[in-house]
C-alpha atoms as a PDB file:
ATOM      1  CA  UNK A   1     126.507 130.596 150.351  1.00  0.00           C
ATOM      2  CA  UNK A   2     126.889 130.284 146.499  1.00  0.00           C
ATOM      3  CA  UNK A   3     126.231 127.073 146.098  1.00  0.00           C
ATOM      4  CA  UNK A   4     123.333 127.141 149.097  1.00  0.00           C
ATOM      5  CA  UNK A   5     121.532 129.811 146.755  1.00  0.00           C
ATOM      6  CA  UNK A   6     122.150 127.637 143.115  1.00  0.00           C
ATOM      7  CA  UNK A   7     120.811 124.540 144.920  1.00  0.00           C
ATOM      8  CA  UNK A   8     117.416 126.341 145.975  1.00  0.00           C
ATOM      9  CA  UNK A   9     116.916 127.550 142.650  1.00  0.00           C
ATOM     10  CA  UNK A  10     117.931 123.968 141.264  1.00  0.00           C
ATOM     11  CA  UNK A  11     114.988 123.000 143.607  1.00  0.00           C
ATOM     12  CA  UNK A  12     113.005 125.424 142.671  1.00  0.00           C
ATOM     13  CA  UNK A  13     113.028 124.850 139.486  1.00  0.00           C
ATOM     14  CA  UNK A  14     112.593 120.828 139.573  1.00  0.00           C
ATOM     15  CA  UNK A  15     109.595 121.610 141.507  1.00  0.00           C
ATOM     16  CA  UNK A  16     108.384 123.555 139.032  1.00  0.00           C
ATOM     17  CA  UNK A  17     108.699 120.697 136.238  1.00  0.00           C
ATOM     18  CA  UNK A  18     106.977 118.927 138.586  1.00  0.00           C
ATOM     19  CA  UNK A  19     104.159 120.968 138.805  1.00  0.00           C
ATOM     20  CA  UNK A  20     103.831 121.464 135.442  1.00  0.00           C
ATOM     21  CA  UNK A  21     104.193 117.926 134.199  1.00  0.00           C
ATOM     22  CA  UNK A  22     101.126 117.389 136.445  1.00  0.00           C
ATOM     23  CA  UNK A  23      99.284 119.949 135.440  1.00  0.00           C
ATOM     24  CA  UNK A  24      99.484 118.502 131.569  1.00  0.00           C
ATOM     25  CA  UNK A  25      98.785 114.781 132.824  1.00  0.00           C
ATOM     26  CA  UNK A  26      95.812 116.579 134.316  1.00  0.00           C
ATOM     27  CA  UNK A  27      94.687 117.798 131.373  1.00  0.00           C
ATOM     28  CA  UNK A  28      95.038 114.926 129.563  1.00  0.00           C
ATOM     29  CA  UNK A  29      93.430 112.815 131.347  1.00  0.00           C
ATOM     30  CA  UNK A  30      90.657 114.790 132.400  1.00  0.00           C
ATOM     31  CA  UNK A  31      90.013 115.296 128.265  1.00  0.00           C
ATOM     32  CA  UNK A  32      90.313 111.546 127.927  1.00  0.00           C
ATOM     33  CA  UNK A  33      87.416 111.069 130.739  1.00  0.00           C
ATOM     34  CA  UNK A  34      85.584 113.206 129.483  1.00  0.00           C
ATOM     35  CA  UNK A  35      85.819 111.868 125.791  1.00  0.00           C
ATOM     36  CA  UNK A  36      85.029 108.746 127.286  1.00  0.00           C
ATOM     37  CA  UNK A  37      81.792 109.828 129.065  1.00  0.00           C
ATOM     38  CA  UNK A  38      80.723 111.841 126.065  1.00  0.00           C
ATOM     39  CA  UNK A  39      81.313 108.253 123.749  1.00  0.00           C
ATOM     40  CA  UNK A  40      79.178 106.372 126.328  1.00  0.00           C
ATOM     41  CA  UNK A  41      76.415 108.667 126.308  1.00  0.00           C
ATOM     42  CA  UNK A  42      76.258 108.917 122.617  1.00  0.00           C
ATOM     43  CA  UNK A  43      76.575 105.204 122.135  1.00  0.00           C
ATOM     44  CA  UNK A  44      73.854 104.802 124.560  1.00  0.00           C
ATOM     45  CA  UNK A  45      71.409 107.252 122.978  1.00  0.00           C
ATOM     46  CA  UNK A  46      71.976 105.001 119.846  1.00  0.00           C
ATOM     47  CA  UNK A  47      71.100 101.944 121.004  1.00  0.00           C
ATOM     48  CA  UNK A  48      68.112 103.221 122.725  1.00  0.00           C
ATOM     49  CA  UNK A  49      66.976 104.737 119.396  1.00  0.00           C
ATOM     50  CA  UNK A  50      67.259 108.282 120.901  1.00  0.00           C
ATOM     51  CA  UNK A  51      69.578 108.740 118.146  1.00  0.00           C
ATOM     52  CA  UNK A  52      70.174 107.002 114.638  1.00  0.00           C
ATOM     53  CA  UNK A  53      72.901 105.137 114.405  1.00  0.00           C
ATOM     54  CA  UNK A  54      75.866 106.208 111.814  1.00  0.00           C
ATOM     55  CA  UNK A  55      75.739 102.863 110.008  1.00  0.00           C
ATOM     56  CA  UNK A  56      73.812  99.969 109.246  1.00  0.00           C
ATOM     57  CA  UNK A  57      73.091  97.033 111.606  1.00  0.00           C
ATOM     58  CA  UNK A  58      72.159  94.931 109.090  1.00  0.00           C
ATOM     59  CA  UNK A  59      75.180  92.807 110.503  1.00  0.00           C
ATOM     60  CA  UNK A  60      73.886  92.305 113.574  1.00  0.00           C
ATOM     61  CA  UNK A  61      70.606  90.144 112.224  1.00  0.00           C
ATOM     62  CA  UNK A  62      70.835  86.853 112.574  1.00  0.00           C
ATOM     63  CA  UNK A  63      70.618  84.854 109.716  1.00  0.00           C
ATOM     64  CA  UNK A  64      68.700  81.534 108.915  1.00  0.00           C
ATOM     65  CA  UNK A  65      70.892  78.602 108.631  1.00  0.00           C
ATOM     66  CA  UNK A  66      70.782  75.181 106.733  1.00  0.00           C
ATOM     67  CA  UNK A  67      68.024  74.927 104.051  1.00  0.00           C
ATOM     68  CA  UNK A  68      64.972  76.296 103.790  1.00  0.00           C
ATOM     69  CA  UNK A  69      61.687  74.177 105.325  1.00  0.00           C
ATOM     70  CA  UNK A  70      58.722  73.587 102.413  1.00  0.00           C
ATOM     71  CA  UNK A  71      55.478  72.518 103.790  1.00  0.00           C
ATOM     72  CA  UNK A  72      54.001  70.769 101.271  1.00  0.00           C
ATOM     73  CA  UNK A  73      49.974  71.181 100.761  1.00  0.00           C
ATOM     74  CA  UNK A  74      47.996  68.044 101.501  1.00  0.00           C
ATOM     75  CA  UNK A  75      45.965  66.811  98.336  1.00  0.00           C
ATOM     76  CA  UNK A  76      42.325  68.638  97.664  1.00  0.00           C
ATOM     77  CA  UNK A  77      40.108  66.334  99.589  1.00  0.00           C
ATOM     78  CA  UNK A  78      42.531  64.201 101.051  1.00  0.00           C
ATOM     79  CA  UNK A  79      41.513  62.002 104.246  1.00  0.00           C
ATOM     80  CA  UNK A  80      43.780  60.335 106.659  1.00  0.00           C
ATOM     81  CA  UNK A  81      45.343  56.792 105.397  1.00  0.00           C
ATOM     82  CA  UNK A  82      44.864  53.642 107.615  1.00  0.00           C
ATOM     83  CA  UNK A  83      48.229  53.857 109.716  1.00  0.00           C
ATOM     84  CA  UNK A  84      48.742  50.290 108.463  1.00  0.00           C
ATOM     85  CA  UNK A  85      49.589  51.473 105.277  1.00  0.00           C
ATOM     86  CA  UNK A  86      52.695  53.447 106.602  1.00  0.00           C
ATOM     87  CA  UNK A  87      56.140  53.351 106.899  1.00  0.00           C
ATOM     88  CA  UNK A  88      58.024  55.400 109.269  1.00  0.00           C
ATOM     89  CA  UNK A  89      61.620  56.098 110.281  1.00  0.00           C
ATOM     90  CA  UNK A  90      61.963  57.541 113.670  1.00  0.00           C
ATOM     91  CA  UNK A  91      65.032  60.121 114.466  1.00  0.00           C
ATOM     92  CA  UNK A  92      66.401  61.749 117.759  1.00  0.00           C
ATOM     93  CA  UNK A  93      67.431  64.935 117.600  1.00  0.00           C
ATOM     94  CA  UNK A  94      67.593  66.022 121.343  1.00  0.00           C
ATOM     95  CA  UNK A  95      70.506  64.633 123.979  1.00  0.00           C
ATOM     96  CA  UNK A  96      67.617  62.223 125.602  1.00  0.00           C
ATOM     97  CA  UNK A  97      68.607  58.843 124.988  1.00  0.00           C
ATOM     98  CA  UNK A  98      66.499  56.114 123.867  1.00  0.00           C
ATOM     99  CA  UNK A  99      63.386  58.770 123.176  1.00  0.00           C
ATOM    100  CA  UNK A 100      63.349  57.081 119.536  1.00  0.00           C
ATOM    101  CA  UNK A 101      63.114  54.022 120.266  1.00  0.00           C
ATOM    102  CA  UNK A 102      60.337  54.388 122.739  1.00  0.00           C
ATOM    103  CA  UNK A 103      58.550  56.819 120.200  1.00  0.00           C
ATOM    104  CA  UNK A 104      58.906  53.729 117.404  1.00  0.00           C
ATOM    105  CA  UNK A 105      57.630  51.636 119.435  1.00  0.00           C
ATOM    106  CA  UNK A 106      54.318  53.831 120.690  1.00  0.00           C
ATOM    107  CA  UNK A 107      54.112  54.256 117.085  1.00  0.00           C
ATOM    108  CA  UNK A 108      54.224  50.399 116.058  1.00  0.00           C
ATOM    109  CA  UNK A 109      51.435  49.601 118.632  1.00  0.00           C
ATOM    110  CA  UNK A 110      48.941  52.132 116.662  1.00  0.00           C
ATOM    111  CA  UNK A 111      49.969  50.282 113.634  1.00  0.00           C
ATOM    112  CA  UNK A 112      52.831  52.191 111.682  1.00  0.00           C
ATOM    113  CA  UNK A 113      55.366  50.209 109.969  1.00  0.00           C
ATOM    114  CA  UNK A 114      58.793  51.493 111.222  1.00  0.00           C
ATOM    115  CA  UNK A 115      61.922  50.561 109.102  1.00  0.00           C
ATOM    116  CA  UNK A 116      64.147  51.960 111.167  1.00  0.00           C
ATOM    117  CA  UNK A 117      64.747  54.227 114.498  1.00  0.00           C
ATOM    118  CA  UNK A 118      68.368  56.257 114.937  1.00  0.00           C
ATOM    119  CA  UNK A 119      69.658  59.315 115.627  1.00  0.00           C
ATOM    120  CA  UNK A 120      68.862  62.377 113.686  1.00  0.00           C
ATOM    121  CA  UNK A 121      71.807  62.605 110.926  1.00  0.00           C
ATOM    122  CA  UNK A 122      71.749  66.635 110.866  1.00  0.00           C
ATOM    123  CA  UNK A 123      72.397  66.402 114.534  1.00  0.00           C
ATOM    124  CA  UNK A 124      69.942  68.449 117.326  1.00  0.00           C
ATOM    125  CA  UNK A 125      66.282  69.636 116.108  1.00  0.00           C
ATOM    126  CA  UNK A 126      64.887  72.513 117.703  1.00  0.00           C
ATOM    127  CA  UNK A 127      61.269  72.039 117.127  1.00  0.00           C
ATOM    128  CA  UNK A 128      59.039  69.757 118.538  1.00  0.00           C
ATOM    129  CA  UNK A 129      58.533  67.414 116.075  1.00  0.00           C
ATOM    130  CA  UNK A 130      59.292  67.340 112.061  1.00  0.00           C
ATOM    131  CA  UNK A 131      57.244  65.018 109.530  1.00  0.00           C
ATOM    132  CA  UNK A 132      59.318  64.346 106.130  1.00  0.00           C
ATOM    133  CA  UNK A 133      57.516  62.853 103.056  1.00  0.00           C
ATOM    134  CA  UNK A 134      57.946  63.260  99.885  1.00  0.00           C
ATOM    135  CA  UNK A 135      55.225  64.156  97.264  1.00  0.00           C
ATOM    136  CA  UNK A 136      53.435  60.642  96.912  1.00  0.00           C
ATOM    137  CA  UNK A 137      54.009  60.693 101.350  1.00  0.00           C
ATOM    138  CA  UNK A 138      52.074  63.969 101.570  1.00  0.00           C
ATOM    139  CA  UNK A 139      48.909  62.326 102.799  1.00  0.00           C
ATOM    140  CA  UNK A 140      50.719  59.828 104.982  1.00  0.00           C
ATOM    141  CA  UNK A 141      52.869  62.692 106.915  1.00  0.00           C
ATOM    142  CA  UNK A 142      49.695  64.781 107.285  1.00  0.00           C
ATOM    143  CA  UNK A 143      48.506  61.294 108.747  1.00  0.00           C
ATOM    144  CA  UNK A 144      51.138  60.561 111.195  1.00  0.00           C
ATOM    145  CA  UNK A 145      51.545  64.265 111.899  1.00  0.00           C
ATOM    146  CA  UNK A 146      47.670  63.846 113.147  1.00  0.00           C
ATOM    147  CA  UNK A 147      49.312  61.791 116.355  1.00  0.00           C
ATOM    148  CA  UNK A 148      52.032  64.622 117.255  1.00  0.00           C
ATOM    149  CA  UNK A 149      50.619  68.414 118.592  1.00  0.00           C
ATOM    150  CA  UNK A 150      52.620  71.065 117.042  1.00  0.00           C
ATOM    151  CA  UNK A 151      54.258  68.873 114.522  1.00  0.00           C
ATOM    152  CA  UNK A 152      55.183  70.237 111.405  1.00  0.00           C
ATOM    153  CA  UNK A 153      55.428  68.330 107.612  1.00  0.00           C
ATOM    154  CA  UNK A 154      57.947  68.978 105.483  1.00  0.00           C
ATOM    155  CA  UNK A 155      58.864  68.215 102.123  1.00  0.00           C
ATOM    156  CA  UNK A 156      61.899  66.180 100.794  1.00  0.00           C
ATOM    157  CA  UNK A 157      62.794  64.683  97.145  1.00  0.00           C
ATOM    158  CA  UNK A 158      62.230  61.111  98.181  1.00  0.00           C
ATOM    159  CA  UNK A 159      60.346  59.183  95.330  1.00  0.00           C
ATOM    160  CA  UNK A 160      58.825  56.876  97.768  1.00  0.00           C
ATOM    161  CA  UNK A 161      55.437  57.023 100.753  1.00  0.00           C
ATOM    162  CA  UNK A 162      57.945  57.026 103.463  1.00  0.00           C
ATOM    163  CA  UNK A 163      57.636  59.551 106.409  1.00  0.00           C
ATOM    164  CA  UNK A 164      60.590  60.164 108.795  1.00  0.00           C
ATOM    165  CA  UNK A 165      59.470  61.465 112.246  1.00  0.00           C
ATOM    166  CA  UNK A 166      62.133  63.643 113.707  1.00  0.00           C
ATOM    167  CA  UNK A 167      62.077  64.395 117.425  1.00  0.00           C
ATOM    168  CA  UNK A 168      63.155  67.945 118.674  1.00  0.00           C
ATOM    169  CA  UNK A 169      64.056  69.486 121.719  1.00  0.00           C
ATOM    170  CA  UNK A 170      60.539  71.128 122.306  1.00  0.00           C
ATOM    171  CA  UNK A 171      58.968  66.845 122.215  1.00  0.00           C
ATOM    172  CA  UNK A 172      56.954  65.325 125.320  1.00  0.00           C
ATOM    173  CA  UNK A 173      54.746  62.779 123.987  1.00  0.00           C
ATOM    174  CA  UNK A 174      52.459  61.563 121.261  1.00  0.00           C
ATOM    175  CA  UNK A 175      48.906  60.814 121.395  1.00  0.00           C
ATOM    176  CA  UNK A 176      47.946  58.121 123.959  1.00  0.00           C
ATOM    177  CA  UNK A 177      46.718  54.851 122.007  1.00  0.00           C
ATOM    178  CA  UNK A 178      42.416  55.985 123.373  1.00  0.00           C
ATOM    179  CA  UNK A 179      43.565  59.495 121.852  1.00  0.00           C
ATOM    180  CA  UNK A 180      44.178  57.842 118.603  1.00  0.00           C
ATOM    181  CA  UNK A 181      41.116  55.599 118.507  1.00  0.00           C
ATOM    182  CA  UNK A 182      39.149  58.691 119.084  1.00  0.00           C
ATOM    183  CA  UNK A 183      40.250  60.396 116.020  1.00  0.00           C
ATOM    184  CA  UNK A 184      38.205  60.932 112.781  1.00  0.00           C
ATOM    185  CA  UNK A 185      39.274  58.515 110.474  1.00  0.00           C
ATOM    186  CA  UNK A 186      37.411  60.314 108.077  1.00  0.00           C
ATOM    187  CA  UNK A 187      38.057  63.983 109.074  1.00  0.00           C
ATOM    188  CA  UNK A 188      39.707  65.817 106.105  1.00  0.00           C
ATOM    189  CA  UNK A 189      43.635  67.065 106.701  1.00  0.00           C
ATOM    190  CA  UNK A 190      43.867  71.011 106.464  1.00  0.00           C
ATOM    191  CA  UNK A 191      46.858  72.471 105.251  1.00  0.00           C
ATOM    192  CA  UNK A 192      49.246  74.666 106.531  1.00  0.00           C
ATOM    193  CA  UNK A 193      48.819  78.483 105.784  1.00  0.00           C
ATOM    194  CA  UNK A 194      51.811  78.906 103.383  1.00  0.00           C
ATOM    195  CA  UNK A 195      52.284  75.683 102.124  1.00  0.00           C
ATOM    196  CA  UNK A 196      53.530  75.048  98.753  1.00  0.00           C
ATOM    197  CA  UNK A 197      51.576  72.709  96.245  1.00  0.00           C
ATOM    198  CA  UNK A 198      52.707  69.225  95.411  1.00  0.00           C
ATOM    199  CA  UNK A 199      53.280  67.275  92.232  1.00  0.00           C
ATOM    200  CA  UNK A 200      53.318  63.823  92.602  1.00  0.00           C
ATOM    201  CA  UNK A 201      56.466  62.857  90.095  1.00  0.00           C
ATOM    202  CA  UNK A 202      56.317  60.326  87.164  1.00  0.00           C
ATOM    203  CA  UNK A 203      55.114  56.678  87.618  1.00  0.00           C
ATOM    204  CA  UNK A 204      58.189  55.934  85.830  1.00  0.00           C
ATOM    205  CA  UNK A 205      60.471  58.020  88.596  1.00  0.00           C
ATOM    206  CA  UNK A 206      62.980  55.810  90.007  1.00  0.00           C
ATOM    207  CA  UNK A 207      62.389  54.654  93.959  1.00  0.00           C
ATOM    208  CA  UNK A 208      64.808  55.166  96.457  1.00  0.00           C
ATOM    209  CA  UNK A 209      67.482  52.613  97.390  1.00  0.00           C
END
């Protein structure tokens, strides 16, 4: 009967462990659900703006990469130069094969000379499509930008008249050949808003080669 009685209370007693042990893990993990829900909320109202954030986001802002893109001005009164005159290299900078040399070659039947046609060296170009001159090319990109909607001229340190053409993801096409006998030969190029003024370097600057 002795022992009958100790093991009840022995039973009674792990029971009561039992109950307590789950009454703390209730506790605890009913606070850590709730300190969940009440981080989720608050971290909500913050990125919703209904409250201000703690810290800066600066972070979070994405920054511009590679160097930065000068638009060069095109000369007070400048016109359009016979495409004859001009020398182009043609770059790819999508995944589409072949779209340089089929842009070189629409090119050379309107006239432009093209020294060569490759691959973009910086890789992919997200625009549509970039004109680089240098100063005394100004008036020649402007030209040959004339032939590309949405094309944008740009500015580089060559010292010669030589325009690259570089072809970006957002390309289609360039002017058909009666869209570029119907241009103004004598229409005067417009600069961008923005642009920076050129100097046209020394006489005695040496050329690229």
């Amino acid at each position: 009967m002795t022992e009958e009685i100790a093991t009840d209370e022995a039973a009674l007693r792990r029971a009561a462990r039992r109950r307590r042990l789950q009454q703390r893990q209730t506790v605890v993990f009913g606070g850590l659900v709730i300190v969940l829900l009440v981080a989720a909320l608050i971290a909500g109202a913050m990125w919703s703006g209904l409250l201000p954030a703690p810290f800066s986001r600066e972070f979070s802002r994405e920054e511009p990469t590679g160097q930065q893109i000068v638009q060069p001005c095109v000369p007070e009164g400048a016109v359009p130069v016979d495409l004859g005159s001009v020398t182009a290299n043609v770059y790819n900078g999508t995944d589409t094969a072949g779209l340089a040399a089929t842009t070189a070659e629409a090119l050379g039947a309107a006239g432009v000379l093209i020294n060569q046609q490759a691959n973009w060296p910086q890789g992919a170009y997200e625009g549509v499509v970039q004109i680089v001159s240098g100063p005394l090319g100004v008036t020649a990109g402007y030209t040959v930008a004339r032939l590309f909607p949405e094309s944008v001229v740009t500015l580089d340190a060559r010292t010669d008249e030589s325009v690259d053409v570089v072809l970006g993801s957002g390309y289609t096409k360039m002017l058909s050949a009666d869209e570029i006998a119907a241009l103004d030969p004598q229409a005067p190029l417009a600069s961008p808003e923005g642009c920076q003024p050129v100097s046209a370097p020394p006489a005695d600057a040496p050329a690229e080669g």
